[in-house]
Protein backbone atom coordinates (compact mmCIF):
# COMPACT_ATOMS: atom_id res chain seq x y z
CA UNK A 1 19.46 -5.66 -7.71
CA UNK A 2 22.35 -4.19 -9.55
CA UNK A 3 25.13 -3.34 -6.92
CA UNK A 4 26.29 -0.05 -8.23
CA UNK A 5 27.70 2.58 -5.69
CA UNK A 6 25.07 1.86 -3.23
CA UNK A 7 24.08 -0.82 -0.72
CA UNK A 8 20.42 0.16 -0.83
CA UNK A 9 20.39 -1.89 -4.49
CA UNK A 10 21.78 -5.15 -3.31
CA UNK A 11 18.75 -6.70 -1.42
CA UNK A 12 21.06 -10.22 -1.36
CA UNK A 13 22.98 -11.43 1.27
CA UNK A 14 22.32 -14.79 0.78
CA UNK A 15 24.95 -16.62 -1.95
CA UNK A 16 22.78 -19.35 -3.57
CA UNK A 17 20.16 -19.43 -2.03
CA UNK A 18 16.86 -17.47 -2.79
CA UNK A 19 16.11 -13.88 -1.51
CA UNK A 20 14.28 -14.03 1.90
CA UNK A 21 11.59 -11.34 2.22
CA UNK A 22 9.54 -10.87 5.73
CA UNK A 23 6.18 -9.21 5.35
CA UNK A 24 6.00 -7.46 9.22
CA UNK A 25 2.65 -5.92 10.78
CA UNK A 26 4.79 -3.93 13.59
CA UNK A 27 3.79 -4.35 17.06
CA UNK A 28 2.53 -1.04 17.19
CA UNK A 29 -1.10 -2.21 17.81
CA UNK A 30 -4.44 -3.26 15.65
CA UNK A 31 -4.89 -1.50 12.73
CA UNK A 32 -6.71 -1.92 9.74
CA UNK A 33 -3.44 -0.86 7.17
CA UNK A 34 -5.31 -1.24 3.87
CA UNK A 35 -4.02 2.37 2.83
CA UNK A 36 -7.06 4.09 2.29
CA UNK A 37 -8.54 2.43 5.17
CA UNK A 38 -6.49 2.94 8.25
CA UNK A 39 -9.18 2.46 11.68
CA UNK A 40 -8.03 0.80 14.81
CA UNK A 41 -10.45 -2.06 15.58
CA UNK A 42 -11.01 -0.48 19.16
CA UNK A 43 -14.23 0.22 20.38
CA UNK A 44 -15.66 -0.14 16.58
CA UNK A 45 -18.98 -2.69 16.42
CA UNK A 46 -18.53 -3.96 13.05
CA UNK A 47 -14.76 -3.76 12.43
CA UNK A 48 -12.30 -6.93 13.80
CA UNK A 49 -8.62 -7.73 13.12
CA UNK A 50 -8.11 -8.31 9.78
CA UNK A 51 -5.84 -10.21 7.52
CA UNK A 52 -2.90 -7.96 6.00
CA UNK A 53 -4.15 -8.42 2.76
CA UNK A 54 -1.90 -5.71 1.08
CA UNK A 55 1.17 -7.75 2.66
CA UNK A 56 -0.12 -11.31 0.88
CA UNK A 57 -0.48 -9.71 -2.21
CA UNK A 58 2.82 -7.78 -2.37
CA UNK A 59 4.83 -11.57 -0.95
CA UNK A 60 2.81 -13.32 -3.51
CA UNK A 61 4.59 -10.75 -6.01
CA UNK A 62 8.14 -11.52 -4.45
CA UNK A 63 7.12 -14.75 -4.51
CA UNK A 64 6.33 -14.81 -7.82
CA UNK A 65 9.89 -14.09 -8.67
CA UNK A 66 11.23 -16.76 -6.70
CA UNK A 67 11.59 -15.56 -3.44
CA UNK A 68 11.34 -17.44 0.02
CA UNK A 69 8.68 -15.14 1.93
CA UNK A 70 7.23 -14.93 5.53
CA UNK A 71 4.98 -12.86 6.83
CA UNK A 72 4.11 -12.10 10.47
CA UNK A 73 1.15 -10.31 12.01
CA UNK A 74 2.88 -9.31 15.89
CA UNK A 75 -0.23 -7.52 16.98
CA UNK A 76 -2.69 -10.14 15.44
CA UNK A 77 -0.08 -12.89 17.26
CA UNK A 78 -0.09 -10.37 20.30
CA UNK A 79 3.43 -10.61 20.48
CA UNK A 80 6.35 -8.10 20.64
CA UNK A 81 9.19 -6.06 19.86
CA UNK A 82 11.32 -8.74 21.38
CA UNK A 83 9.56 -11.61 19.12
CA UNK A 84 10.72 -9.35 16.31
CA UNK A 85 13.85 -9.22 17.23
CA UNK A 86 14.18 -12.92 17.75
CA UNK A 87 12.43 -13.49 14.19
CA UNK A 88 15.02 -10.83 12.55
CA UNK A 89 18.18 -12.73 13.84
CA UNK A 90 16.54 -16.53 13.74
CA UNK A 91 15.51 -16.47 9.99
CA UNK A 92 18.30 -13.45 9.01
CA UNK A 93 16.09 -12.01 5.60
CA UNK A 94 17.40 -9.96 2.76
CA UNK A 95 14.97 -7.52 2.96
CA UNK A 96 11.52 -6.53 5.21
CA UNK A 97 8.57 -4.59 3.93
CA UNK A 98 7.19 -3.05 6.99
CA UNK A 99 2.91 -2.03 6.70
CA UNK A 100 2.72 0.91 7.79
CA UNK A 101 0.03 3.84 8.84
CA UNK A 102 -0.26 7.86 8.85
CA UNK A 103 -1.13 7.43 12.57
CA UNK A 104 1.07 4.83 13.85
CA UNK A 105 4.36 5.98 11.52
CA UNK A 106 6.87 7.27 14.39
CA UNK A 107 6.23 4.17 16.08
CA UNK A 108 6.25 1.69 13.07
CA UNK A 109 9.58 3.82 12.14
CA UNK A 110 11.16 1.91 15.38
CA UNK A 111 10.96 -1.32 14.10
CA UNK A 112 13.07 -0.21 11.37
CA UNK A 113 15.73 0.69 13.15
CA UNK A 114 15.54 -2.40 15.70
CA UNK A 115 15.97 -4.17 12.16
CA UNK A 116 19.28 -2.16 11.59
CA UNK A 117 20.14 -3.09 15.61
CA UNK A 118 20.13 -6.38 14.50
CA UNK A 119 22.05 -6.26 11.06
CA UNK A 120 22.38 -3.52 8.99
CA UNK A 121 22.83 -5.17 5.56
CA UNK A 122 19.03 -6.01 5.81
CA UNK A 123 17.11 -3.16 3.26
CA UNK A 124 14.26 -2.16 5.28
CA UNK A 125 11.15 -1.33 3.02
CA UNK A 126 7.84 0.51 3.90
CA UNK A 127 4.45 0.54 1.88
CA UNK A 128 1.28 2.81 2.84
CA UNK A 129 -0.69 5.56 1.47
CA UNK A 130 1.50 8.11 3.89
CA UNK A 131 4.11 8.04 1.20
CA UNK A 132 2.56 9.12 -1.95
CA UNK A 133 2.99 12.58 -0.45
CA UNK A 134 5.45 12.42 2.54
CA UNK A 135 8.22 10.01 0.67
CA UNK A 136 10.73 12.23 0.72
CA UNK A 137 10.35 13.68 4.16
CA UNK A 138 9.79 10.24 5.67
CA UNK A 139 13.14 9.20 4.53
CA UNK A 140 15.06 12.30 5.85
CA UNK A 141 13.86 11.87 9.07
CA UNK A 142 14.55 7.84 9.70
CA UNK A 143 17.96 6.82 8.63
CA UNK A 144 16.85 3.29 9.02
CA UNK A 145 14.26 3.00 6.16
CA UNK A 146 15.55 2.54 3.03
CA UNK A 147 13.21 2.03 0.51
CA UNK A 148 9.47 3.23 0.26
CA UNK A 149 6.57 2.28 -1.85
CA UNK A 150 4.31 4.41 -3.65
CA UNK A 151 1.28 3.68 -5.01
CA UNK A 152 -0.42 0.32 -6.39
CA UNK A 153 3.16 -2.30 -5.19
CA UNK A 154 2.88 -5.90 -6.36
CA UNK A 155 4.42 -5.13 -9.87
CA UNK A 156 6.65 -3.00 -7.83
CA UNK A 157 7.55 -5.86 -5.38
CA UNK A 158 7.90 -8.01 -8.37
CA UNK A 159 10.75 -5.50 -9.72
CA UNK A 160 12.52 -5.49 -6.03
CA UNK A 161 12.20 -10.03 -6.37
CA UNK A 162 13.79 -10.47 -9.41
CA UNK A 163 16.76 -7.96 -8.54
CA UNK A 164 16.08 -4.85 -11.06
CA UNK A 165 18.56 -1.92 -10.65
CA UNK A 166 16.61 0.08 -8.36
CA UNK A 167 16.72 3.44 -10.70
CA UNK A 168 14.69 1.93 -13.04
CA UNK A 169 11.80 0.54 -10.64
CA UNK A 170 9.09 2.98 -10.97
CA UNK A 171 6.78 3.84 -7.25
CA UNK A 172 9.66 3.61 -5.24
CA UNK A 173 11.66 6.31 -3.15
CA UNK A 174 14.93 5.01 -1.72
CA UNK A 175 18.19 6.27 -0.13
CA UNK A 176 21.38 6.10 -2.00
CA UNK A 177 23.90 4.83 0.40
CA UNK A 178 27.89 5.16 -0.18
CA UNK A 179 30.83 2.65 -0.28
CA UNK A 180 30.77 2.52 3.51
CA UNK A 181 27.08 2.94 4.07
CA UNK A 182 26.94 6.41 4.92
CA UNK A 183 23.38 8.05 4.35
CA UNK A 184 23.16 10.19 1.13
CA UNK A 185 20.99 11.48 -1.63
CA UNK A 186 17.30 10.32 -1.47
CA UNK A 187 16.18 9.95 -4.37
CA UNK A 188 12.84 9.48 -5.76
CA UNK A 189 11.69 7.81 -8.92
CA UNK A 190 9.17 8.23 -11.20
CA UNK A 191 5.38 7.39 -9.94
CA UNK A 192 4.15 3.76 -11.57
CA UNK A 193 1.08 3.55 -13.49
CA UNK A 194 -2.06 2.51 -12.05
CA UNK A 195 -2.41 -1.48 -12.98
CA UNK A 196 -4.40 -2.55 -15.80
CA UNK A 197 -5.28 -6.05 -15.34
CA UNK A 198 -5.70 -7.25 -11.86
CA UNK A 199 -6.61 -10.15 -12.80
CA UNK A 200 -3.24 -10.77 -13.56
CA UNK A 201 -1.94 -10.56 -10.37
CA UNK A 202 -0.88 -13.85 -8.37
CA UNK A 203 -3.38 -14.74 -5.89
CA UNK A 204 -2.75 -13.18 -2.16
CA UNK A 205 -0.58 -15.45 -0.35
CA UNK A 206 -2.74 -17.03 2.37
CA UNK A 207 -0.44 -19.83 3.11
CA UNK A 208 1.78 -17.13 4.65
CA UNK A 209 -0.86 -15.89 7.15
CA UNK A 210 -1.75 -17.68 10.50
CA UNK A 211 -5.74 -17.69 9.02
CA UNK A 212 -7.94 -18.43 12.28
CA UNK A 213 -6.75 -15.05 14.13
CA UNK A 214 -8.96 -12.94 11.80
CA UNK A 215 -12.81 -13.51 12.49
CA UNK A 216 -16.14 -12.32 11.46
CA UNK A 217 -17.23 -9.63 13.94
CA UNK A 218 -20.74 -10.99 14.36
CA UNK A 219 -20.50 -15.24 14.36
CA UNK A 220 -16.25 -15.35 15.09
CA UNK A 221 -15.78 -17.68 12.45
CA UNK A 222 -13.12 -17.66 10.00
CA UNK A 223 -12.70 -15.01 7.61
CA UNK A 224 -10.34 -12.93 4.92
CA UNK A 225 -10.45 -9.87 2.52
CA UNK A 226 -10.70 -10.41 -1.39
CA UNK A 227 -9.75 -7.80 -3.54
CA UNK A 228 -12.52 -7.27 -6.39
CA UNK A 229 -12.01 -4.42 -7.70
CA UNK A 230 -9.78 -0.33 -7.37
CA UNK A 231 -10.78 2.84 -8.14
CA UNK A 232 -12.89 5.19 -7.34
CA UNK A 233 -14.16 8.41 -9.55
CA UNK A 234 -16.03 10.44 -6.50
CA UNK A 235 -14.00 12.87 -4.52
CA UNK A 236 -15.04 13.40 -1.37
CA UNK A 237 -12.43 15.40 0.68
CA UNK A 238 -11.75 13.30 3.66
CA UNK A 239 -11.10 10.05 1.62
CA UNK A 240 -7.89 8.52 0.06
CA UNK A 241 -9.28 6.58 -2.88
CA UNK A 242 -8.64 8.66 -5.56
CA UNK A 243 -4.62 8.87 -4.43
CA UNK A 244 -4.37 5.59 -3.40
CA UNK A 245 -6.48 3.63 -6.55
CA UNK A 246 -7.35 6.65 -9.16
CA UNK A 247 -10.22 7.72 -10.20
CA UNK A 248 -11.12 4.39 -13.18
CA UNK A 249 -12.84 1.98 -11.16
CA UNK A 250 -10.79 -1.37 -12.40
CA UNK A 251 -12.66 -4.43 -11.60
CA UNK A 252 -11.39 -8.15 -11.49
CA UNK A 253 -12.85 -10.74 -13.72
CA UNK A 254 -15.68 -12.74 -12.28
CA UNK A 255 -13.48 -15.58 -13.41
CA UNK A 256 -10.59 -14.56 -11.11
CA UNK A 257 -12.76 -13.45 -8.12
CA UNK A 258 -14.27 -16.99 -8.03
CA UNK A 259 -10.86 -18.82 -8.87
CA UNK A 260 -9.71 -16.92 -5.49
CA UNK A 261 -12.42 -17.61 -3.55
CA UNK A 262 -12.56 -21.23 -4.58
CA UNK A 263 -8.85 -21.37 -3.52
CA UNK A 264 -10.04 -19.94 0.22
CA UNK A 265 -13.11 -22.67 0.56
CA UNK A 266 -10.57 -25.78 -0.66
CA UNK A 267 -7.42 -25.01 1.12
CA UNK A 268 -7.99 -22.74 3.98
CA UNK A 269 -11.75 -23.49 4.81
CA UNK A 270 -12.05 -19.94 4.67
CA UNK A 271 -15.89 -18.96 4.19
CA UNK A 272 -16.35 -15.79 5.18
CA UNK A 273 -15.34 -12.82 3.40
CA UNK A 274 -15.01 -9.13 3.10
CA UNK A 275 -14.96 -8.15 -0.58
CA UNK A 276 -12.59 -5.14 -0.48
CA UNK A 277 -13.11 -2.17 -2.93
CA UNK A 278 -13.23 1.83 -3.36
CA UNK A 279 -16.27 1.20 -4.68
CA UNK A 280 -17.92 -2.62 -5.26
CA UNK A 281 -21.57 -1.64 -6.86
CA UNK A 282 -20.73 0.75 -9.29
CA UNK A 283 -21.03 -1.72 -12.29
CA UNK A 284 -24.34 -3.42 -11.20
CA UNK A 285 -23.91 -6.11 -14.68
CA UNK A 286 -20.67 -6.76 -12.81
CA UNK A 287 -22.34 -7.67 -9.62
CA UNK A 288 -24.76 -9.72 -10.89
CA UNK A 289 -22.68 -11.51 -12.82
CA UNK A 290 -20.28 -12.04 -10.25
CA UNK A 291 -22.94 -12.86 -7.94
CA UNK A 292 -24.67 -15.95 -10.49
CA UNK A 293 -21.36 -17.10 -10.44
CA UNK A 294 -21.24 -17.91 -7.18
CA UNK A 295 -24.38 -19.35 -7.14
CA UNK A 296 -23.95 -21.41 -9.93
CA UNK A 297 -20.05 -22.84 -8.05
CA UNK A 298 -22.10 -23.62 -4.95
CA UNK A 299 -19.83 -22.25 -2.96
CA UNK A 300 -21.62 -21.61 -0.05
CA UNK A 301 -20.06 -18.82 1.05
CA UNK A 302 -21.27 -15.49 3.86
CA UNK A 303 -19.56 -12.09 2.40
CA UNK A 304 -20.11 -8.54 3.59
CA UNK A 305 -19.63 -5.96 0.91
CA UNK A 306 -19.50 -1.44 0.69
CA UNK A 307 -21.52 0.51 -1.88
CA UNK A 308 -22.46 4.18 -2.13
CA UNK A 309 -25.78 4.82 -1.49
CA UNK A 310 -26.96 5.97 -5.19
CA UNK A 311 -25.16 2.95 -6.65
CA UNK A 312 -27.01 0.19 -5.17
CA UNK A 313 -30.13 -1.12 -7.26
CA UNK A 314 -32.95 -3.63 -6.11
CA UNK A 315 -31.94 -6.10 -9.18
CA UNK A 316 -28.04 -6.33 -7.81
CA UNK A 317 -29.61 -6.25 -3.87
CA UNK A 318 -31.34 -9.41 -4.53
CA UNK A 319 -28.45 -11.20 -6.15
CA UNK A 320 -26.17 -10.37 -3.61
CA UNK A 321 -28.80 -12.07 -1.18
CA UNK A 322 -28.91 -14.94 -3.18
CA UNK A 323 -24.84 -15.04 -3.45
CA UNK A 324 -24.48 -15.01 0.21
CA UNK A 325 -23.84 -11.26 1.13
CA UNK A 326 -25.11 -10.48 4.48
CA UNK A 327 -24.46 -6.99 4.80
CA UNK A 328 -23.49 -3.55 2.90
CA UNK A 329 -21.29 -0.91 4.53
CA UNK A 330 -22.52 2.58 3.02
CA UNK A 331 -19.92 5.77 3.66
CA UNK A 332 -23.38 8.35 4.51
CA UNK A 333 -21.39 10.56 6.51
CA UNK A 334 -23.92 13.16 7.11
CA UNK A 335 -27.62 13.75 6.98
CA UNK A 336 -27.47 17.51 6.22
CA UNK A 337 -27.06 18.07 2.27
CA UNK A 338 -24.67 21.50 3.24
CA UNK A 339 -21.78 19.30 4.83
CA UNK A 340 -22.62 16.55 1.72
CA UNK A 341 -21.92 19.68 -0.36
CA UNK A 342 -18.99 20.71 1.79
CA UNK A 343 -17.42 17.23 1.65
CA UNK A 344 -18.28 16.77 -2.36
CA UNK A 345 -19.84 13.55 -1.51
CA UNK A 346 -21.94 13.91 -4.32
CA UNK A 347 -24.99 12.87 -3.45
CA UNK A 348 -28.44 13.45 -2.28
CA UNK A 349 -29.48 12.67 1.63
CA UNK A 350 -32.78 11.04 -0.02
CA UNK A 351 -30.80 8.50 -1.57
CA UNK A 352 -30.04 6.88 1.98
CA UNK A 353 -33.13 6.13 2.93
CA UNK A 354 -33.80 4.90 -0.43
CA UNK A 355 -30.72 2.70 -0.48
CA UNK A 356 -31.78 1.41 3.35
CA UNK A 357 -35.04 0.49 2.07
CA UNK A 358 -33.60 -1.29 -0.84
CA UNK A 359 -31.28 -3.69 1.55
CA UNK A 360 -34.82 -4.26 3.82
CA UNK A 361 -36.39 -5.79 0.83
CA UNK A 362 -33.61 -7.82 -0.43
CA UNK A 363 -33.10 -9.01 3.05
CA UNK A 364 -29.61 -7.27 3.64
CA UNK A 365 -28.70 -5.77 6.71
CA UNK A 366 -26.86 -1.68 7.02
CA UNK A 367 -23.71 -0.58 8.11
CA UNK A 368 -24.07 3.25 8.02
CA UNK A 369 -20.66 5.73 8.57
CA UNK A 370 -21.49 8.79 9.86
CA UNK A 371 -18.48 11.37 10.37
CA UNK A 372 -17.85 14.11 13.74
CA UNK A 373 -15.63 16.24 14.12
CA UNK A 374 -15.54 18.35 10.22
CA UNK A 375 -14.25 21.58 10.93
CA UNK A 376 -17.21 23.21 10.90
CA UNK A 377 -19.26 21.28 13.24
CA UNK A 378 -20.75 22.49 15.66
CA UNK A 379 -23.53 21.03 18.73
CA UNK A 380 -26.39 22.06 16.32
CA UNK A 381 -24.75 20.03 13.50
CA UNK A 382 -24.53 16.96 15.92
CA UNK A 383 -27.36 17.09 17.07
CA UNK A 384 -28.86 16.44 13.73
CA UNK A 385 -26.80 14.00 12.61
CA UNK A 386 -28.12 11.99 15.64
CA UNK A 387 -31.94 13.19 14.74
CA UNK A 388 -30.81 11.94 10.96
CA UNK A 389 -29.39 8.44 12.69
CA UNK A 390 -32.39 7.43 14.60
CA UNK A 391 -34.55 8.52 11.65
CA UNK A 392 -32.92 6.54 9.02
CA UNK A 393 -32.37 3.32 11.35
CA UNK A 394 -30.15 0.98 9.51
CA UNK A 395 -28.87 -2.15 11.34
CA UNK A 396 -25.83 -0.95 12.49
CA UNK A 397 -23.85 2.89 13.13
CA UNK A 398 -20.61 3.40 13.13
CA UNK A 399 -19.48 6.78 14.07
CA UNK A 400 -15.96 7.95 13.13
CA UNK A 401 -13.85 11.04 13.72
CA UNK A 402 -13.25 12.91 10.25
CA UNK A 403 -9.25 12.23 9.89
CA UNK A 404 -6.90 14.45 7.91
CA UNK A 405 -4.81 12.54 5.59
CA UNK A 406 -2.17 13.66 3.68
CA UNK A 407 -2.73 14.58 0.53
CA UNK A 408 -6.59 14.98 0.92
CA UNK A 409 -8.60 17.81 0.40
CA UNK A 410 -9.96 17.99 4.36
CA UNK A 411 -6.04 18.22 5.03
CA UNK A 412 -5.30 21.23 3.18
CA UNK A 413 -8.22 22.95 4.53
CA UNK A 414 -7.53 21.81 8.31
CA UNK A 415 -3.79 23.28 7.47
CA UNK A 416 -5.48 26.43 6.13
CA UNK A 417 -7.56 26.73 9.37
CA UNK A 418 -4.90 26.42 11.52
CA UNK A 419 -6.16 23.00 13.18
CA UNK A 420 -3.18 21.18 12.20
CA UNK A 421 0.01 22.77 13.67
CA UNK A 422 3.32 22.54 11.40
CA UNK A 423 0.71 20.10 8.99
CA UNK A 424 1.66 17.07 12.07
CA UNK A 425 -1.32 14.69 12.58
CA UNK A 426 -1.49 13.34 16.20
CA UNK A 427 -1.35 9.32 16.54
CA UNK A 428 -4.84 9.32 16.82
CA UNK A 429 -7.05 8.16 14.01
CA UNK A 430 -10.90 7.35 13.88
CA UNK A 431 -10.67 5.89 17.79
CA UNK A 432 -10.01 9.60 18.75
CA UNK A 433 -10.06 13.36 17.16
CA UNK A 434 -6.98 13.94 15.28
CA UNK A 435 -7.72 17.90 15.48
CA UNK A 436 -10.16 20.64 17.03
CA UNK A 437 -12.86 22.15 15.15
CA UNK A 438 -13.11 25.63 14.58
CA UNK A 439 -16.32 25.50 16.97
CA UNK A 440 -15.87 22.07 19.33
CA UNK A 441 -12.44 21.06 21.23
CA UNK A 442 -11.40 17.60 20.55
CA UNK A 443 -12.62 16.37 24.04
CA UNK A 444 -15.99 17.88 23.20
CA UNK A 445 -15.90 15.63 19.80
CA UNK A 446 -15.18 12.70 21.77
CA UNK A 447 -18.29 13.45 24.26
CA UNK A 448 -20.73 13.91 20.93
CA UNK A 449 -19.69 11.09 19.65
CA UNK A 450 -20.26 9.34 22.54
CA UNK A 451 -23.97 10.42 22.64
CA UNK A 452 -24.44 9.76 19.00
CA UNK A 453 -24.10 5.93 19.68
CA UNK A 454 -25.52 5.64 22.76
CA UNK A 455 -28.59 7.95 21.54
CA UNK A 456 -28.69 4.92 18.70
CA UNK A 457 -28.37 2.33 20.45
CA UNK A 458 -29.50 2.41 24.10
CA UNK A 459 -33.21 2.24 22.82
CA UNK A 460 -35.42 -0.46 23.44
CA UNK A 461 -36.32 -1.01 19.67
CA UNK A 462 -32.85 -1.25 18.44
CA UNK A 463 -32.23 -3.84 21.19
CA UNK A 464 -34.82 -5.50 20.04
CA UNK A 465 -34.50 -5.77 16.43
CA UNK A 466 -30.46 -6.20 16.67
CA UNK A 467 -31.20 -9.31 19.00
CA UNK A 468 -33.93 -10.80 16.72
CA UNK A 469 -31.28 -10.37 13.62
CA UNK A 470 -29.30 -13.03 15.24
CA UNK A 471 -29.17 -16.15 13.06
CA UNK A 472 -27.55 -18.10 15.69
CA UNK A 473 -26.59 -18.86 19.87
CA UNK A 474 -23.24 -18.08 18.76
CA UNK A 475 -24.18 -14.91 16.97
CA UNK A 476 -26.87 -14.11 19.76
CA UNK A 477 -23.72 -14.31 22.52
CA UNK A 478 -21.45 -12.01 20.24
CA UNK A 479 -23.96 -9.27 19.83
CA UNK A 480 -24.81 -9.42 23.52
CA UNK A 481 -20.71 -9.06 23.97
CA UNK A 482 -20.54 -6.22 21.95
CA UNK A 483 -23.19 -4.68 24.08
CA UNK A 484 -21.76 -4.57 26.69
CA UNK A 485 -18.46 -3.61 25.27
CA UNK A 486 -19.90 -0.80 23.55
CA UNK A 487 -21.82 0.18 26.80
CA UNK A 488 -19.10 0.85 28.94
CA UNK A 489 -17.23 2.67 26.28
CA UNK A 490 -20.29 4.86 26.62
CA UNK A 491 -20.12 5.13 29.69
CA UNK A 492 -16.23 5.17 30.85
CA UNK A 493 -15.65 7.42 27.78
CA UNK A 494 -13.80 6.53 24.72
C-alpha cells in the first residue's frame, strides 16, 4: 500500500518476501460471526461451532493476490490469549483481520491491542456487520484497530493484498497515523458496491482451517458452510440482511456451487454442509436446478438449508430430498399475525403450517425460530407463542431472544423506548436478553423462554418422534445428549 504520510497504508514489513495475513477468531468464546448471524452455540439444539467461513473467503481474496495467509480459530482450538500471543511473535504477520461481533466487540477489541503489545508495525484489521454503522465510533474508542471493513470484503481484501493506496479502497474506515505513529484523523471512505458476480470469487480457503473441529449437530461428522447465494428483499426489523447483503437476492451459479462442493468431497472429505444464504428458496428454478445437479455429480452429499415459509414449494421440497437436504431452518418468529405485522415479516401465520406440511411430505425435517423478548411482549403474548409451538409441531424449536442490532429497525425503536441506555447493547446476544421489555424484565424473558422449550419438548410425543427420527446409533446417542443438555438448562436456568 502506498506509504504516504501514514503507517496505516504500509501493510509490509517483510522486504521480499510476500505479505503475511492471519485470519484470527479471538478467544473471546463460540460464536457464530457470519455478520448477520451472530448466536453463541450455547445451550442452542441445532446450532454447533462452525467454520469461519467469512475469514476463508476474505484469505482466499489476499490470497489471491499473492499473499502467505493463516488463519486460526482460538475458541474452536480452545486455546488462548497466550497462544495468540505466541502465534503473533512466532510467525510476525504484516497485517491481522480480526472477526468480530456486536456482542463480543470490547472484548475482541483486546486482542487488538495485545497485537500492538507485541509489535506495533502490525495493521490490525476488523470485519463485521457492527461497522457499517459504528465505524467511526469504533475507531475513536480503540487506538489499536486500524483499519475496518464495511460491507461485502473479499474484493476489499483483494485491494488491501495487492498493496492499493488505502484512499482509494472503497468499504474501508481506517486511521491516518503520522510520521511517528501518533493517532490522527479517521477517516472513512466511500461504501463499496454490493458484488455482482459471486461466482467470481476464489473458492473459501479450506486448506487454512483445521476442518474436523466443526461438526454436524445431530451425527458429529464433518461439516462446513457454502455460500450460495446474498440478499435479501424482506425487511423484517430485527434482522441484518438487508445492511449486510442488500435487498437483490444474488445467487451463485449452479456451476460454481457444485465446483465448490466437489472441491470439499475430493480434498477435505467434507460431506456435510450448511448452505448459507439470506434467503436460499426464493428462486425455486434455481433450486431445482441446483439440486439435479447434484444428483446428476453423485456426490453423495447430507446439507441442511433456511427458507421463508411462503417461499418453499412441494416441486423444490422434493428435489432437495432427492439432493440430500435433510432439514430447512424457517425464521417463523411468531404465531400471532399483530407482532408478524409489527416486525414486517411479511407474511401470513397460515403459511407455516403450510410450509411444515410441505417438508412432512417431501420427507424433510423443521427447524422453527421463534423470537421472546419484542418490546411489547408480554405473559399473554408468550403464552401463545408456546400454544402456537406445540400446535404447529415441527421437528425441532429454537427459541431466541429478539437482539437489537445496530442499524436495524428493532434498534431504533428499543432506543426510542428507552430500553437501550446511551444506544449500548449488553454482551449478551440470543443466549440471554440484551434489553427489558416495556412489560417483562430481562430475568422474566429468560424464565419464558425457559418454559417455551421445555413446554415443547418435555412431552412424551416429541420424545418419541425426535428418537424415532434418528437414522443412526450415533445419531440416536447425540439426540439423547442433547436431551439431557437441554434438560438441565431447563432446569438450572439458562
Amino acid at each position: 500500500m502506498g506509504q504516504q504520510e501514514n503507517n496505516t497504508t504500509t501493510g509490509d514489513r517483510s522486504g521480499d518476501r510476500a505479505r503475511r495475513v492471519f485470519g484470527v477468531v479471538p478467544p473471546t468464546g463460540k460464536f457464530i460471526r457470519e455478520d448477520r448471524c451472530q448466536t453463541p452455540i450455547k445451550h442452542l439444539k441445532t446450532v454447533a461451532l462452525r467454520s469461519p467461513i467469512d475469514l476463508m473467503h476474505a484469505m482466499a481474496g489476499f490470497e489471491s493476490t499473492g499473499c502467505e495467509c493463516r488463519i486460526t480459530d482460538y475458541p474452536g482450538e480452545e486455546t488462548g490469549w497466550d497462544q495468540l500471543e505466541a502465534d503473533m511473535r512466532e510467525w510476525q504477520p504484516d497485517m491481522v483481520l480480526l472477526s468480530i461481533t456486536t456482542p463480543t466487540l470490547p472484548e475482541d477489541m483486546e486482542a487488538a491491542a495485545l497485537i500492538k503489545r507485541v509489535d506495533p508495525t502490525i495493521i490490525t484489521i476488523a470485519k463485521g456487520a457492527h461497522f457499517n454503522v459504528h465505524d467511526i465510533a469504533t475507531l475513536e474508542k480503540y487506538p489499536a484497530l486500524d483499519i475496518c471493513l464495511r460491507g461485502e470484503y473479499e474484493e476489499t481484501c483483494m485491494d488491501l493484498g495487492r498493496g492499493d493506496a488505502i484512499e482509494s479502497i472503497t468499504g474501508i474506515t481506517w486511521r491516518r497515523t503520522g510520521d511517528n505513529g501518533a493517532g490522527g484523523e479517521v477517516v472513512r471512505n466511500p461504501d463499496r458496491e454490493f458484488i455482482k458476480d459471486l461466482s467470481a470469487l476464489p473458492h473459501p480457503a479450506r486448506h487454512l482451517t483445521n476442518n474436523p473441529l466443526y461438526i454436524t449437530p445431530d451425527t458429529g461428522e464433518m461439516q462446513t458452510t457454502i455460500l450460495t447465494n446474498r440478499g435479501c428483499p424482506f425487511h423484517c426489523v430485527y434482522c441484518l440482511a438487508n445492511q449486510v447483503s442488500g435487498t437483490k437476492n444474488r445467487y451463485r451459479t449452479v456451476e460454481d456451487v457444485i465446483a465448490e462442493i466437489t472441491e470439499c468431497v475430493e480434498v477435505h472429505g467434507i460431506r456435510n454442509f450448511l448452505f448459507r444464504s439470506d434467503l436460499f428458496t426464493q428462486n425455486k428454478k434455481w433450486v431445482v436446478r441446483l439440486c439435479d445437479a447434484i444428483v446428476e455429480a453423485e456426490l453423495d452429499i447430507r446439507w441442511a438449508s433456511n427458507s421463508r415459509v411462503d417461499t418453499i414449494t412441494l416441486e423444490a421440497a422434493r428435489a432437495m430430498k432427492r439432493a440430500g437436504c435433510w432439514i430447512v431452518a424457517f425464521g417463523v418468529e411468531s404465531g400471532s399475525q399483530e407482532t408478524l405485522d409489527l416486525i414486517d415479516k411479511s407474511a401470513k401465520v397460515e403459511d407455516s403450517f403450510k410450509a411444515i406440511g410441505i417438508c412432512r411430505e417431501a420427507g424433510l425435517r423443521s427447524s422453527v425460530y421463534l423470537l421472546v423478548g419484542l418490546p411489547w411482549d408480554t405473559e399473554e403474548i408468550i403464552r401463545a407463542q408456546m400454544r402456537y409451538a406445540r400446535e404447529l409441531n415441527p421437528d425441532v424449536l429454537e427459541v431466541f431472544y429478539a437482539y437489537p442490532f445496530p442499524g436495524t429497525p428493532l434498534y431504533a425503536k428499543c432506543v426510542e423506548l428507552g430500553l437501550l441506555e446511551d444506544g449500548v447493547i449488553p454482551r449478551e446476544a440470543y443466549d440471554s436478553p440484551a434489553v427489558a421489555g416495556l412489560h417483562l424484565t430481562k430475568e422474566e424473558f429468560k424464565i419464558w423462554r425457559r418454559r417455551m422449550i421445555r413446554d415443547f419438548y418435555v412431552r412424551p410425543s416429541k420424545v418419541v418422534s425426535t428418537l424415532r427420527a434418528a437414522g443412526s446409533p450415533r445419531e440416536l446417542a447425540n439426540y439423547v445428549r442433547l436431551g439431557v443438555s437441554q434438560l438441565k438448562v431447563l432446569v438450572v436456568g439458562g
